[in-house]
Protein backbone atom coordinates (compact mmCIF):
# COMPACT_ATOMS: atom_id res chain seq x y z
CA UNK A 1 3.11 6.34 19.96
CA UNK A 2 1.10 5.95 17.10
CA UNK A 3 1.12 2.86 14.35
CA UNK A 4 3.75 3.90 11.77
CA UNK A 5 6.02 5.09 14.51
CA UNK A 6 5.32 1.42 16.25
CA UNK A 7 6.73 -0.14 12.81
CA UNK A 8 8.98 1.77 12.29
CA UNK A 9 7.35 3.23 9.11
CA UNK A 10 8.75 5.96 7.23
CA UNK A 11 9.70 7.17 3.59
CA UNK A 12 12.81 8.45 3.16
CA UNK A 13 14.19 10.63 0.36
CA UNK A 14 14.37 8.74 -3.32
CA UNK A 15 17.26 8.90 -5.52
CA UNK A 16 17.70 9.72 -8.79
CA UNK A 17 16.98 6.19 -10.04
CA UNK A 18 14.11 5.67 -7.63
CA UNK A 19 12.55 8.58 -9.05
CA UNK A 20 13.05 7.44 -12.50
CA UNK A 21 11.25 3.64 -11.62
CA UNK A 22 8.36 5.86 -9.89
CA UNK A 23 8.06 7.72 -13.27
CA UNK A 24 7.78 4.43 -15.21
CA UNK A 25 5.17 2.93 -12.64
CA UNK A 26 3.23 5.91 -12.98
CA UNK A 27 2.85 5.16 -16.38
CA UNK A 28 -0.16 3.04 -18.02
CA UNK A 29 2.33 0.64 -19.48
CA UNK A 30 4.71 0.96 -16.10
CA UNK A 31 1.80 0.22 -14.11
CA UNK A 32 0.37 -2.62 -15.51
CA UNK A 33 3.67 -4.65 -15.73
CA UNK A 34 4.51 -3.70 -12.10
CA UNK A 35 1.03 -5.05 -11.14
CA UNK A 36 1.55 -8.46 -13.29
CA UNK A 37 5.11 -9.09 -11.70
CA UNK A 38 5.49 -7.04 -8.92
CA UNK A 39 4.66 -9.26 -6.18
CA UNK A 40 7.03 -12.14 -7.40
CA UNK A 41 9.87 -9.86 -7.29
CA UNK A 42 8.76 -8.67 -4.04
CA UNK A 43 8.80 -11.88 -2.51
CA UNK A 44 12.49 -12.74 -4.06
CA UNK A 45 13.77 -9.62 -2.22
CA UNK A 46 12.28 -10.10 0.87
CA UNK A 47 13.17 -14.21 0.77
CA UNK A 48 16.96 -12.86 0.07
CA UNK A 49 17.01 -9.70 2.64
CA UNK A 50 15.42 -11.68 5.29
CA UNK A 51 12.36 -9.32 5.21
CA UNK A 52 14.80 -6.03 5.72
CA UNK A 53 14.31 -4.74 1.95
CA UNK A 54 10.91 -5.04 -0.15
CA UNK A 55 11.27 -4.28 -4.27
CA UNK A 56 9.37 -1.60 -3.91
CA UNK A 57 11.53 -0.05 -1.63
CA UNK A 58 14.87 -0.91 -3.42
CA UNK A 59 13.47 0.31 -6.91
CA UNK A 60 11.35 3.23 -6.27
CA UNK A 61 12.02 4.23 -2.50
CA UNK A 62 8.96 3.14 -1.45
CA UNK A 63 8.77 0.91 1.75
CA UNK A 64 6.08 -1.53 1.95
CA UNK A 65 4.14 -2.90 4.69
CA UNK A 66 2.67 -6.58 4.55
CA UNK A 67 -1.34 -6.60 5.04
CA UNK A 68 -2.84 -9.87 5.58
CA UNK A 69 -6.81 -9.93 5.57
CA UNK A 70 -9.43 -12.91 5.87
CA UNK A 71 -10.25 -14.11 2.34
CA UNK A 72 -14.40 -13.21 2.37
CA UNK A 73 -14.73 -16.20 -0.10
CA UNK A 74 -12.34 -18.67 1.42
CA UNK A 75 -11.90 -17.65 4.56
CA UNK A 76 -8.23 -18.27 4.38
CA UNK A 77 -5.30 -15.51 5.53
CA UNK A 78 -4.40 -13.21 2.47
CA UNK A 79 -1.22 -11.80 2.45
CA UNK A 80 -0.75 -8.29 0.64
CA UNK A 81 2.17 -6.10 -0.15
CA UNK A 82 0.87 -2.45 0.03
CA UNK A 83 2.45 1.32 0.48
CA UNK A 84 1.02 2.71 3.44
CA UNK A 85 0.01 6.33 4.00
CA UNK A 86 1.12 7.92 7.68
CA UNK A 87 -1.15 10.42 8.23
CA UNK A 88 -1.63 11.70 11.94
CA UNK A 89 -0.39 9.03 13.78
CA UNK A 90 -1.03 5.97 12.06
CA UNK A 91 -1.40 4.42 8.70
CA UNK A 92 -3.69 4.23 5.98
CA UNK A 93 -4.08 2.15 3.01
CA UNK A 94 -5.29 2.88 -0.71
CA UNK A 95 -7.37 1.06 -2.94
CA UNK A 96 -5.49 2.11 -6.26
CA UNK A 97 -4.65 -1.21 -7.80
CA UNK A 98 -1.80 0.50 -9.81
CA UNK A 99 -4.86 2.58 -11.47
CA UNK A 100 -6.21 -0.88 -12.98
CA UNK A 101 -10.19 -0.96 -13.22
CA UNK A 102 -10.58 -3.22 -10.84
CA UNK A 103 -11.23 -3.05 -7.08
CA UNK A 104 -7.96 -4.77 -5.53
CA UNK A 105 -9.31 -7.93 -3.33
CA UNK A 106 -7.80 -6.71 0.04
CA UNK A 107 -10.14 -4.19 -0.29
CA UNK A 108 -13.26 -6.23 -0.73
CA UNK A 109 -12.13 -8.44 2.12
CA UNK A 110 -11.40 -5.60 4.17
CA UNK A 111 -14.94 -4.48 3.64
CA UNK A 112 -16.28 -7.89 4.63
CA UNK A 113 -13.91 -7.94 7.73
CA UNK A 114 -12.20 -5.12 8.90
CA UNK A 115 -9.58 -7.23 10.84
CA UNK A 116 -6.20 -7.32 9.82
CA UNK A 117 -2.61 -7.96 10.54
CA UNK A 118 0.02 -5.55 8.98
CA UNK A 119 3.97 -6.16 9.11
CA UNK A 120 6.79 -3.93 8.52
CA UNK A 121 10.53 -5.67 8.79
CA UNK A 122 9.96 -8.03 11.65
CA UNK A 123 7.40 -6.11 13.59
CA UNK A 124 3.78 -6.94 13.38
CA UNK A 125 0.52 -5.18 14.69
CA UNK A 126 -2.98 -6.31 14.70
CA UNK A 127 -5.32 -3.44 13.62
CA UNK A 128 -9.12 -2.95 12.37
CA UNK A 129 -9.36 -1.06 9.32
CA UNK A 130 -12.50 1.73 8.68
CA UNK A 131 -13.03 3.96 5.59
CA UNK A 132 -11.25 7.09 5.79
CA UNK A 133 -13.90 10.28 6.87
CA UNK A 134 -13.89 12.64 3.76
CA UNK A 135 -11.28 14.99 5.97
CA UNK A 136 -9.03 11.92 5.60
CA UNK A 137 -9.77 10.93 2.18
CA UNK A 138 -8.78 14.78 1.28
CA UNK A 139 -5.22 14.43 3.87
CA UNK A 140 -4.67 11.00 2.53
CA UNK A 141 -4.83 12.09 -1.35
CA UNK A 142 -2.88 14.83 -0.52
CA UNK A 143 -0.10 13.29 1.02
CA UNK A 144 -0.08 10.17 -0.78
CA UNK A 145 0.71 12.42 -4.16
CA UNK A 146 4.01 13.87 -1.80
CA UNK A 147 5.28 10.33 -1.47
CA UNK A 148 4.36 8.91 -5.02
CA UNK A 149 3.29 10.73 -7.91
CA UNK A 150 1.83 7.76 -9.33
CA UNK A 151 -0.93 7.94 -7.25
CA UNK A 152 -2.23 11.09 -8.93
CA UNK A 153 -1.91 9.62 -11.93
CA UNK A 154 -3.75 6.46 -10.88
CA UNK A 155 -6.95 8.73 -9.83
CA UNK A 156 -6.83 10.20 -13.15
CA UNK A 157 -6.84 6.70 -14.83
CA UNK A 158 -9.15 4.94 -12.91
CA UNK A 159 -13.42 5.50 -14.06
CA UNK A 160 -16.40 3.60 -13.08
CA UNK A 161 -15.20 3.06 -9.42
CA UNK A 162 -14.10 5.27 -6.32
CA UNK A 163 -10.59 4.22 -5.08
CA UNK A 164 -11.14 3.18 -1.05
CA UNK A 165 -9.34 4.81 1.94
CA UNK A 166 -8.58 2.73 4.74
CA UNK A 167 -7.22 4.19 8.27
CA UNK A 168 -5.94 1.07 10.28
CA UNK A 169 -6.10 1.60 14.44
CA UNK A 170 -4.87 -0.79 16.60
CA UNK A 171 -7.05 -4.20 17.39
């Protein structure tokens, strides 16, 4: 059994509504207000579901896994809500920062140490994270644009950087 089956991690079919909040996050304005707030509401819903239900998941049909990384500066755990990718049999992770210009910081601290913890409703996993070969950059893109359309529109928005793949195997 592979990583996403492990968790338990899987998309399922959005409704009408969900597909209406993906629209809006797809969207420059959309995006940049679910990247200001998002993670507060995120934490309210998981706090009140017990970690069963993640915002993400309620508004847009999108499940979300819990990545924690070392901080490279402080050296401190990092806790990051993030959609996941399954591709083959495991997961993998993508550096879009809702098509902001910036690198996200998980990224940067995944580059400085690939170790990581990832949680999906109760169950955790320790993995080690490595950029995506260009065969599963091209798989991941592909897929990821199935699951989210926002993603395509993310590539399109973001210049002056390349948005990082990251497969995560088991530690």
């Amino acid at each position: 059994m592979g990583l996403a089956a492990d968790l338990g991690y899987q998309f399922k079919p959005p409704n009408a509504f969900q597909l209406a909040m993906q629209a809006f996050a797809s969207t420059r304005p959309g995006a940049w207000v679910f990247a200001k707030t998002l993670r507060h509401f995120d934490d309210a819903v998981g706090r009140l579901s017990r970690g069963r239900l993640s915002a993400p998941e309620v508004l847009a049909g999108l499940p979300v896994i819990d990545v924690t990384t070392i901080g490279r500066k402080s050296g401190l755990r990092r806790p990051t809500h993030l959609i996941s990718v399954p591709i083959a049999d495991t997961l993998a992770l993508l550096g879009t920062n809702f098509g902001q210009p910036a690198t996200p910081a998980w990224v940067l601290n995944l580059e400085a140490d690939p170790h990581a913890s990832v949680t999906f409703r109760g169950s955790s996993r320790d993995v080690v994270a490595r950029a995506a070969s260009a065969t599963e950059y091209a798989e991941v893109m592909a897929s990821s644009a199935s699951l989210y359309g926002g993603y395509r529109k993310y590539q399109q928005r973001i210049t002056g950087r390349r948005v990082r793949i990251f497969v995560l195997e088991p530690a």
